[in-house]
Structures are given as structure tokens and as C-alpha cells.
N, C-alpha and C. Protein backbone atom coordinates (compact mmCIF):
# COMPACT_ATOMS: atom_id res chain seq x y z
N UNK A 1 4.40 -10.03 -24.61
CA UNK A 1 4.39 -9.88 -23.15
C UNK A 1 4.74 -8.43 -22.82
N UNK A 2 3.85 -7.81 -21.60
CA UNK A 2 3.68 -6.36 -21.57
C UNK A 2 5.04 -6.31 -19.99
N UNK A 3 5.56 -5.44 -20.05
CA UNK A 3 6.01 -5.34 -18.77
C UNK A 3 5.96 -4.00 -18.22
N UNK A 4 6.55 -3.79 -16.67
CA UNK A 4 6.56 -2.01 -15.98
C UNK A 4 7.37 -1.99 -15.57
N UNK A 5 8.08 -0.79 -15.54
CA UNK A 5 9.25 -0.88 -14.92
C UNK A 5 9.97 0.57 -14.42
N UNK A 6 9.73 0.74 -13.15
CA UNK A 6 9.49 2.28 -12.91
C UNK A 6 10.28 2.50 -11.60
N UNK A 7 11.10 3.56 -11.22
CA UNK A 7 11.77 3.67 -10.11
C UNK A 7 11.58 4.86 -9.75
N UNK A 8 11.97 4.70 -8.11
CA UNK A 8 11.22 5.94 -7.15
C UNK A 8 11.49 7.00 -7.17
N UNK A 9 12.68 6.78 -7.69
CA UNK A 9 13.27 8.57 -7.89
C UNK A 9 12.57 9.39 -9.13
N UNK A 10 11.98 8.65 -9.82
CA UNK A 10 11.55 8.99 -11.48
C UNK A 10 9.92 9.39 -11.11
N UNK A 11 9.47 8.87 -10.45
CA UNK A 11 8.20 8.46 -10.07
C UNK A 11 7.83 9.83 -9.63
N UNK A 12 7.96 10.15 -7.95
CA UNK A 12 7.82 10.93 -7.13
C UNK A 12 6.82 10.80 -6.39
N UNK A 13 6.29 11.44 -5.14
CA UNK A 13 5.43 11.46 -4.41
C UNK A 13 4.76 12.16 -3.89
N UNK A 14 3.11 11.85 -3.45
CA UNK A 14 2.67 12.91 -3.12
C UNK A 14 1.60 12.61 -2.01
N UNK A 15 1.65 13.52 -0.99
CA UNK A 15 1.13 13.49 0.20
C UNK A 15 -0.17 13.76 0.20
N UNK A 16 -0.59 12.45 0.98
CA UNK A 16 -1.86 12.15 1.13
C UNK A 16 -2.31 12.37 2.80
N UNK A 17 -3.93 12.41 2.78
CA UNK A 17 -4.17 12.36 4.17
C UNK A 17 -5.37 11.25 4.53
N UNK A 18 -5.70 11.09 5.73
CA UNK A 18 -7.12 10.44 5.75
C UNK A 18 -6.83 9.31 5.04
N UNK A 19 -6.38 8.55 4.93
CA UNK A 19 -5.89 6.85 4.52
C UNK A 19 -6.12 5.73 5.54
N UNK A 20 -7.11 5.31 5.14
CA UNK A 20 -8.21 4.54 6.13
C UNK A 20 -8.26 5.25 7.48
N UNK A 21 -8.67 6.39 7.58
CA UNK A 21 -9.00 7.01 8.67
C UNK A 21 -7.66 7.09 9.25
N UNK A 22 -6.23 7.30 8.93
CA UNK A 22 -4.54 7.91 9.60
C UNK A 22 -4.72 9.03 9.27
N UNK A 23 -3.37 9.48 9.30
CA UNK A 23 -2.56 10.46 9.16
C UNK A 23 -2.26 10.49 8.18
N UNK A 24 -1.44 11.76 7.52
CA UNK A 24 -0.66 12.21 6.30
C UNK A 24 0.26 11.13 6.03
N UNK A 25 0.35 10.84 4.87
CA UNK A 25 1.11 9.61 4.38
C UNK A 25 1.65 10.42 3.19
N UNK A 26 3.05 10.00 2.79
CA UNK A 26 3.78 10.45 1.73
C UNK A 26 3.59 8.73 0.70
N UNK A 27 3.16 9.39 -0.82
CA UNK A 27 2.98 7.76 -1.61
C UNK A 27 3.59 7.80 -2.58
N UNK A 28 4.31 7.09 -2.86
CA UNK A 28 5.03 6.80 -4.32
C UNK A 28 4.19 5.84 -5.36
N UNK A 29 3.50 6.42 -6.43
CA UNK A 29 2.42 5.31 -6.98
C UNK A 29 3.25 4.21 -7.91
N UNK A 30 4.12 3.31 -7.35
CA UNK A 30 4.96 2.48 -8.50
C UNK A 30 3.90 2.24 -9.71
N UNK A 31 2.51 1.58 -9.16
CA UNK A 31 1.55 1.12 -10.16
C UNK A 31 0.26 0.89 -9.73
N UNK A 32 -0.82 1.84 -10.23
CA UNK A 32 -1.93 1.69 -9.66
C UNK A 32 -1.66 3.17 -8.94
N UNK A 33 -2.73 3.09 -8.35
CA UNK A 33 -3.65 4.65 -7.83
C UNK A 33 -4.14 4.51 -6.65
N UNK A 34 -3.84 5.49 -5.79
CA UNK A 34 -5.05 5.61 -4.68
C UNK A 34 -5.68 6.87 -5.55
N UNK A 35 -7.08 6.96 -4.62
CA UNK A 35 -7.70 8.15 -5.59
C UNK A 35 -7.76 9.76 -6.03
N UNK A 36 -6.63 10.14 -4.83
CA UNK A 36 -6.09 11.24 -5.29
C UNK A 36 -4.74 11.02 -5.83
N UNK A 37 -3.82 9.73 -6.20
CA UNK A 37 -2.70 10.02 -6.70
C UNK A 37 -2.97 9.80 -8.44
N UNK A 38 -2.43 10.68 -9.47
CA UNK A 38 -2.41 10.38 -10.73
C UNK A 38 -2.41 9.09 -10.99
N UNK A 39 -3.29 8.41 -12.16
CA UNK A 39 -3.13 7.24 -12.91
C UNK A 39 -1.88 7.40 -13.92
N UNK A 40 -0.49 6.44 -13.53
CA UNK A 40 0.43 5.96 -14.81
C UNK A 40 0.10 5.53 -15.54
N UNK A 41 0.28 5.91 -16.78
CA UNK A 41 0.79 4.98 -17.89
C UNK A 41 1.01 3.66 -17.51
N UNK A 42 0.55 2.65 -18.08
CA UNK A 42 0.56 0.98 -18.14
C UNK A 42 0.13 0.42 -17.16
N UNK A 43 -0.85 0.86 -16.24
CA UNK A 43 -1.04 -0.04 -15.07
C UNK A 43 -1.54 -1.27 -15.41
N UNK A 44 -1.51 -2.15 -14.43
CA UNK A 44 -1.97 -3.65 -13.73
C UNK A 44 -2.73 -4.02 -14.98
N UNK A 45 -4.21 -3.35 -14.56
CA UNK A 45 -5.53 -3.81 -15.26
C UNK A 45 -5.17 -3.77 -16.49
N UNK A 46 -4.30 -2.98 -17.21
CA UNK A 46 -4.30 -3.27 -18.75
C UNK A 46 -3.33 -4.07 -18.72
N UNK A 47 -2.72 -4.29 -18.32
CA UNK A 47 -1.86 -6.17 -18.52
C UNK A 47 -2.44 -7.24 -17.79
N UNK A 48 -3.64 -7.15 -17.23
CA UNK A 48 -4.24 -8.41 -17.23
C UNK A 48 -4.00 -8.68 -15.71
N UNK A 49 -3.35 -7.96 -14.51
CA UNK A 49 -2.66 -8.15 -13.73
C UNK A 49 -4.15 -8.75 -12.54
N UNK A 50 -4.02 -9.67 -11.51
CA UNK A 50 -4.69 -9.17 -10.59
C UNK A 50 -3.79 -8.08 -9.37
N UNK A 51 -3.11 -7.86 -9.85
CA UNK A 51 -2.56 -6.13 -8.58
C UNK A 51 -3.31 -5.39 -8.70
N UNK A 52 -3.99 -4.55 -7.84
CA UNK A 52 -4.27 -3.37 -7.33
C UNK A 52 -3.34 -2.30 -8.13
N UNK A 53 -2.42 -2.25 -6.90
CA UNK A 53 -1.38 -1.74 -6.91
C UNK A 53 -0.11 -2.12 -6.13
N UNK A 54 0.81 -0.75 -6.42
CA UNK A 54 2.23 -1.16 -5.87
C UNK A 54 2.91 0.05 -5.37
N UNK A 55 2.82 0.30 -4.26
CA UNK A 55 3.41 1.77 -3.62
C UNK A 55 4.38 1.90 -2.65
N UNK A 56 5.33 2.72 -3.30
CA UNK A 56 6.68 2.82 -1.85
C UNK A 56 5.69 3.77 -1.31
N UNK A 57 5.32 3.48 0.26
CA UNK A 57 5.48 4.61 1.28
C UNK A 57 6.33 5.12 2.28
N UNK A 58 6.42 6.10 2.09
CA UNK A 58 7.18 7.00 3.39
C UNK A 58 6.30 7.32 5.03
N UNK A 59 6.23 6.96 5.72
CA UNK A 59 5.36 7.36 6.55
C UNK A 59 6.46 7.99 7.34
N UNK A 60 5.37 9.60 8.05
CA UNK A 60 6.31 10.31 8.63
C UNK A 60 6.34 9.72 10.13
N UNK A 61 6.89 10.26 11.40
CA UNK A 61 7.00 9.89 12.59
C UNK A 61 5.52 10.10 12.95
N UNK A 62 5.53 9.39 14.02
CA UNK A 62 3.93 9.48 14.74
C UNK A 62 2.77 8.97 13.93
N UNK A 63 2.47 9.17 12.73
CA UNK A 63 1.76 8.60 11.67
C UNK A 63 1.27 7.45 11.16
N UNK A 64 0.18 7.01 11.01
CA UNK A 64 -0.10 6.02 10.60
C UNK A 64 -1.17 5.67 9.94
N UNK A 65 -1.60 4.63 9.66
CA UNK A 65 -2.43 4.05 8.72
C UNK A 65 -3.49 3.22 9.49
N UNK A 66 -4.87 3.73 9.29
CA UNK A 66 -5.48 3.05 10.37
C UNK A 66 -5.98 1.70 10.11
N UNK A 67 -6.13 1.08 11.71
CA UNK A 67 -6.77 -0.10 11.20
C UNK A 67 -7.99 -0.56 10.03
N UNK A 68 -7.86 -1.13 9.19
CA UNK A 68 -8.56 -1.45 8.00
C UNK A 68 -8.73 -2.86 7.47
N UNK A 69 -9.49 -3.30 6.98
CA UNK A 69 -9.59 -4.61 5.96
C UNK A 69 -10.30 -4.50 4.86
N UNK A 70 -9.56 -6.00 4.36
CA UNK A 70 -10.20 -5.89 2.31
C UNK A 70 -10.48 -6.89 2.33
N UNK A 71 -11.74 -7.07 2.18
CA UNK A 71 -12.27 -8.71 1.93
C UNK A 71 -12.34 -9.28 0.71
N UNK A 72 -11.98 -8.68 -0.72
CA UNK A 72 -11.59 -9.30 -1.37
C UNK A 72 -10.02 -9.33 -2.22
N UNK A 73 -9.23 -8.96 -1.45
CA UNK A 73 -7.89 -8.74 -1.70
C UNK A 73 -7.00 -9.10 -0.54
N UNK A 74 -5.62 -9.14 -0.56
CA UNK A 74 -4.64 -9.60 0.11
C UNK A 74 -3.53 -8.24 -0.04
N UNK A 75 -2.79 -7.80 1.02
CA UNK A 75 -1.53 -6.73 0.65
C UNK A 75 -0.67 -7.76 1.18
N UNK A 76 0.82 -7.16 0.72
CA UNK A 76 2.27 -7.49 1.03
C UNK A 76 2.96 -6.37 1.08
N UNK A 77 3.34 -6.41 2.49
CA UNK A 77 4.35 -4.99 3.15
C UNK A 77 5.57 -5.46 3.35
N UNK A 78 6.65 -4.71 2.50
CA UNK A 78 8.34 -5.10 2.46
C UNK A 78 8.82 -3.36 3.24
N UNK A 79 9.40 -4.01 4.62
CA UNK A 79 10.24 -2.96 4.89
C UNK A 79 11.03 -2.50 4.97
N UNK A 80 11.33 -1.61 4.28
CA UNK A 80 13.12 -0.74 3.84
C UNK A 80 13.83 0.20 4.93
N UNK A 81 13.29 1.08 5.31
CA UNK A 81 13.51 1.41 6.27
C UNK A 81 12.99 2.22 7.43
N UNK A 82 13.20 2.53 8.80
CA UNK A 82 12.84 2.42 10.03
C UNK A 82 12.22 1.83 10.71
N UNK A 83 11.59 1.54 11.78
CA UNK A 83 10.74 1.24 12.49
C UNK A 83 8.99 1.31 12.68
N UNK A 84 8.52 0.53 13.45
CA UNK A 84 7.14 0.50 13.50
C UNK A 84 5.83 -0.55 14.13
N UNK A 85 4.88 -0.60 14.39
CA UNK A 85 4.12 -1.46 14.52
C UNK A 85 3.16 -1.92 13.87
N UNK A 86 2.82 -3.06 13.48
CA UNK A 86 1.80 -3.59 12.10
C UNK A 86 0.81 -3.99 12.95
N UNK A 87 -0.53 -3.96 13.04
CA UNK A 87 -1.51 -4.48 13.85
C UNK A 87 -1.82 -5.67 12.85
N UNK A 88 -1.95 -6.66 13.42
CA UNK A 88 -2.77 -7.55 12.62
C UNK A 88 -3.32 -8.65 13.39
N UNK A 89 -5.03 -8.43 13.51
CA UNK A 89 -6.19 -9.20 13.80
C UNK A 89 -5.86 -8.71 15.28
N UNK A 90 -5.92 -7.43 16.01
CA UNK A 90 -5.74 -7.03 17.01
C UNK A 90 -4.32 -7.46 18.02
N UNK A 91 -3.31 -7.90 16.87
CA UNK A 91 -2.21 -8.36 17.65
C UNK A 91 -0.99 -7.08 17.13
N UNK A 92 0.15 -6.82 18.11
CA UNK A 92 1.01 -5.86 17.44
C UNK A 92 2.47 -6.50 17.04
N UNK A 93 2.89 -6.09 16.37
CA UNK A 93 4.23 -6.61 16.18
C UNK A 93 4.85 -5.41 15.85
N UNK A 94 6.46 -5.67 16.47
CA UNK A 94 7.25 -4.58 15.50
C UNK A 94 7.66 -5.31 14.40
N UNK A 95 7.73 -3.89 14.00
CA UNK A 95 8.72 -3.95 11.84
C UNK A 95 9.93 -3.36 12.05
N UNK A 96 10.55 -3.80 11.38
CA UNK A 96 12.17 -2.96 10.54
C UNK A 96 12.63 -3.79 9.69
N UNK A 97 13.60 -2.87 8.85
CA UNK A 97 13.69 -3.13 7.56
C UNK A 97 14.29 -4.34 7.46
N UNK A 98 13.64 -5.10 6.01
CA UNK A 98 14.39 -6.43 5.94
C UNK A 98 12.56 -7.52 6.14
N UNK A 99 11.79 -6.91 6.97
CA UNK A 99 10.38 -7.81 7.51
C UNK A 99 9.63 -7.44 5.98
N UNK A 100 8.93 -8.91 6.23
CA UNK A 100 7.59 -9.20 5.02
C UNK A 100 6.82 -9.40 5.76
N UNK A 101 5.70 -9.31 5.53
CA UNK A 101 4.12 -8.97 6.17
C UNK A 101 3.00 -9.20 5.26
N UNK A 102 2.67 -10.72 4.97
CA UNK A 102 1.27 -10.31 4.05
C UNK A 102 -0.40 -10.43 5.29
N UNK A 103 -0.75 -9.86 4.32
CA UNK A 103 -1.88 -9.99 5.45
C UNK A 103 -3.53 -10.24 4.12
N UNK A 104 -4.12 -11.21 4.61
CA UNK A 104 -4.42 -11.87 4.10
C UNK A 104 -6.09 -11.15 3.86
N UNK A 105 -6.92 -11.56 2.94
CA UNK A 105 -8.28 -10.89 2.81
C UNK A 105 -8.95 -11.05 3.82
N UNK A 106 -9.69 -10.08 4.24
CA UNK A 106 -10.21 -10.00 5.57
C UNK A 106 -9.84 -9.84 7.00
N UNK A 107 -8.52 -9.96 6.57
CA UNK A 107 -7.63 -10.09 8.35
C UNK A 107 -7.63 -8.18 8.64
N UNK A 108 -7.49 -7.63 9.38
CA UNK A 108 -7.51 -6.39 10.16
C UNK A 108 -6.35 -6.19 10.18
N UNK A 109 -5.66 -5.48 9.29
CA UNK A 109 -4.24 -4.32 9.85
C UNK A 109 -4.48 -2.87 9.56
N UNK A 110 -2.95 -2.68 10.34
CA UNK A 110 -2.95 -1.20 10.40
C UNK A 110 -1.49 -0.91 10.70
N UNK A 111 -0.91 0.25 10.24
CA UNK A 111 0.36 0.57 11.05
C UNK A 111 0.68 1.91 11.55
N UNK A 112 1.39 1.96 12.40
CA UNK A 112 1.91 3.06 13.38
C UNK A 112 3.41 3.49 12.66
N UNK A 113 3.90 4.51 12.80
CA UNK A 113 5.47 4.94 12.65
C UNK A 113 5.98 5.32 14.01
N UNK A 114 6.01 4.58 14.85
CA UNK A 114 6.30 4.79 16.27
C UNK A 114 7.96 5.57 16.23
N UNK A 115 9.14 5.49 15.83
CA UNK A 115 10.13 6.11 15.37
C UNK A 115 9.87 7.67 15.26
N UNK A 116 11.35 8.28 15.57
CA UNK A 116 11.92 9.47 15.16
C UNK A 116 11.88 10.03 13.91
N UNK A 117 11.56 9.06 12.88
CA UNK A 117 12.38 9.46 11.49
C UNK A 117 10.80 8.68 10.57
N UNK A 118 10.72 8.84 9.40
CA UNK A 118 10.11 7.98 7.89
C UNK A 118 10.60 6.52 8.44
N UNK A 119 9.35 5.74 8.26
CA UNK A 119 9.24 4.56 7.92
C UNK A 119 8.97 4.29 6.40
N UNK A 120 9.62 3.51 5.81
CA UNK A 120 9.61 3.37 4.26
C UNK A 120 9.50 1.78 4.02
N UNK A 121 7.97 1.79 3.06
CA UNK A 121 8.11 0.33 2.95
C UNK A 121 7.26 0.01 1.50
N UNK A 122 7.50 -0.93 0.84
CA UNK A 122 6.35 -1.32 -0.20
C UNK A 122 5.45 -1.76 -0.10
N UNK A 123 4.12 -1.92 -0.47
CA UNK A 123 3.08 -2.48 -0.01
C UNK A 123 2.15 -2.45 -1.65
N UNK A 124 1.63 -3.99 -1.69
CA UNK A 124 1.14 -4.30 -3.01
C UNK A 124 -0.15 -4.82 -2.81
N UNK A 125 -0.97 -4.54 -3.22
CA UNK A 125 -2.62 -4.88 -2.81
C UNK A 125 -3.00 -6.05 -4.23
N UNK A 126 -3.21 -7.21 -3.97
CA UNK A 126 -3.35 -8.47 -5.14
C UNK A 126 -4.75 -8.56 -4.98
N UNK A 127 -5.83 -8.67 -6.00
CA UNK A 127 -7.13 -9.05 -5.84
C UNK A 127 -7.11 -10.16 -6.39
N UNK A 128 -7.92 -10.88 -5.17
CA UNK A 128 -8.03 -12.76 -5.61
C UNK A 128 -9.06 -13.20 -6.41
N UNK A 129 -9.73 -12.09 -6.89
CA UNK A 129 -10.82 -12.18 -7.82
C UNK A 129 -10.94 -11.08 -9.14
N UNK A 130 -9.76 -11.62 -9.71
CA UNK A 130 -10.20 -10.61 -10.93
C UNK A 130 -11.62 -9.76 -11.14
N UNK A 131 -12.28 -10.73 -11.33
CA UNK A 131 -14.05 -9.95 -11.28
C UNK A 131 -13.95 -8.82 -10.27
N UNK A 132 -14.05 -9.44 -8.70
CA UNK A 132 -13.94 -8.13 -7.77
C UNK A 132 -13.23 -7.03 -7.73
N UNK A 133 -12.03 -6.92 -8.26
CA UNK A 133 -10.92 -5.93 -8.89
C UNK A 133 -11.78 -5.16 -9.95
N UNK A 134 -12.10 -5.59 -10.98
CA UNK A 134 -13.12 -4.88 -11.99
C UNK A 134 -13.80 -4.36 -11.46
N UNK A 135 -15.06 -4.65 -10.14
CA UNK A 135 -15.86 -3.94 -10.03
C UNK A 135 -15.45 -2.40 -9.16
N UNK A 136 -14.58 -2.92 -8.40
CA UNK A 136 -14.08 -2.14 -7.44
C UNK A 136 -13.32 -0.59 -8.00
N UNK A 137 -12.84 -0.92 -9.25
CA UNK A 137 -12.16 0.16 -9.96
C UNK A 137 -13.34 0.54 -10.77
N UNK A 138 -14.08 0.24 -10.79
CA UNK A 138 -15.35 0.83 -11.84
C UNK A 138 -16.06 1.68 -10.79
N UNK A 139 -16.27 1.30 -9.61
CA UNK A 139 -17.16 1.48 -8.61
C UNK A 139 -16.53 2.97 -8.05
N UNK A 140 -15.20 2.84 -8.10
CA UNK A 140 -13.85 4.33 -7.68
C UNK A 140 -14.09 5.19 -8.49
N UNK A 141 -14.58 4.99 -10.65
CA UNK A 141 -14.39 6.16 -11.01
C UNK A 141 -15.76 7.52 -11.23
């Protein structure tokens, strides 16, 4: 049995822009890749995983992540800390730390950093179709 096991301070991060059509986003790649952050050592796909990935983000004030959907995957957003709004299926809610948020394949989110300060949260992208995960990372390189 393969395991990962990686923490944020070790990790580090690096600022991204244009993330589903937002703003500058700060990303911590726990596991898995967006396509400008470096590929780790041991990801998902070589343990068999259906994850995507697994990323602390920092989002700065004003910033956000635009509305988007994945029709063959599901995310889960854990929030650590500050404030914010999650769109989901054109409805808003606030976040702060302590809220879980999955949002399901095909449903429409997005989030805002409405706050003074970094919103910081995890967010893990699961593909419900192994197959579709394969193609999708083949299709990225």
C-alpha cells in the first residue's frame, strides 16, 4: 500500500492567474497539478487514486475563482480561514472557516474573497470515472 504525505509549509506556493476565467490565486499543489504548477513526486494517478487533485489555496482579497463546472468530476472545499462567497447553481452563500462545500459534477460554482485579508481553503477535485480522469490528463499533456 502506497501512501502521500506532504505539508504546506514543505510544499510551497505559487501564483497563478486566469483560473477559470478569476483572478490571481496563490496554490499550494498538496497532490496533483494545475498546469502551470510543477508535477510531485507520487501523485494520485500512480496510486490508482480517482483524485485529481488536492490544493491548499490562499485567495487574496477581492479575488476569485470564476464561475465554472466539471461534468465529470466532483470538488470538496474545506475552509480554514477567512471569509467569502461560494456560488453554487446561481445561488450565493457565505463561507468561513470550519464550512464543507462539495459540489457535485455538473453543478456551477465559483468563489469570491469578499474579505480584507486571504481566504484559505482546501479543495480536492475526485473523478467519478476513472476512464474520464485518464483521458483528461492525457488530453492536458
Amino acid at each position: 500500500m502506497a501512501h502521500i504525505i506532504r505539508n504546506v509549509a514543505e510544499v510551497g506556493y505559487r501564483v497563478l492567474g486566469n483560473l477559470h476565467g478569476g483572478c490571481v490565486l496563490n496554490v499550494c499543489p498538496l497532490m496533483g497539478s494545475y498546469p502551470e504548477v510543477p508535477e510531485l513526486a507520487g501523485n494520485a494517478e500512480e496510486l490508482g487514486s480517482p483524485t485529481q487533485f488536492i490544493h491548499y489555496h490562499k485567495v487574496p482579497p477581492k479575488s476569485e475563482i470564476a464561475n465554472h463546472k466539471h461534468e465529470d468530476s466532483e470538488e470538496w472545499y474545506f475552509f480554514v480561514k477567512g471569509t467569502g462567497v461560494m456560488y453554487l447553481d446561481g445561488d450565493e452563500h457565505i463561507v468561513k472557516p470550519g464550512d464543507l462545500i462539495l459540489t457535485q459534477a455538473g453543478g456551477e460554482h465559483g468563489f469570491i474573497n469578499t474579505s480584507g485579508d486571504f481566504t484559505e481553503f482546501l479543495v480536492s477535485e475526485i473523478y467519478l470515472n476513472p476512464e474520464r480522469k485518464k483521458k483528461h490528463n492525457q488530453e492536458a499533456k
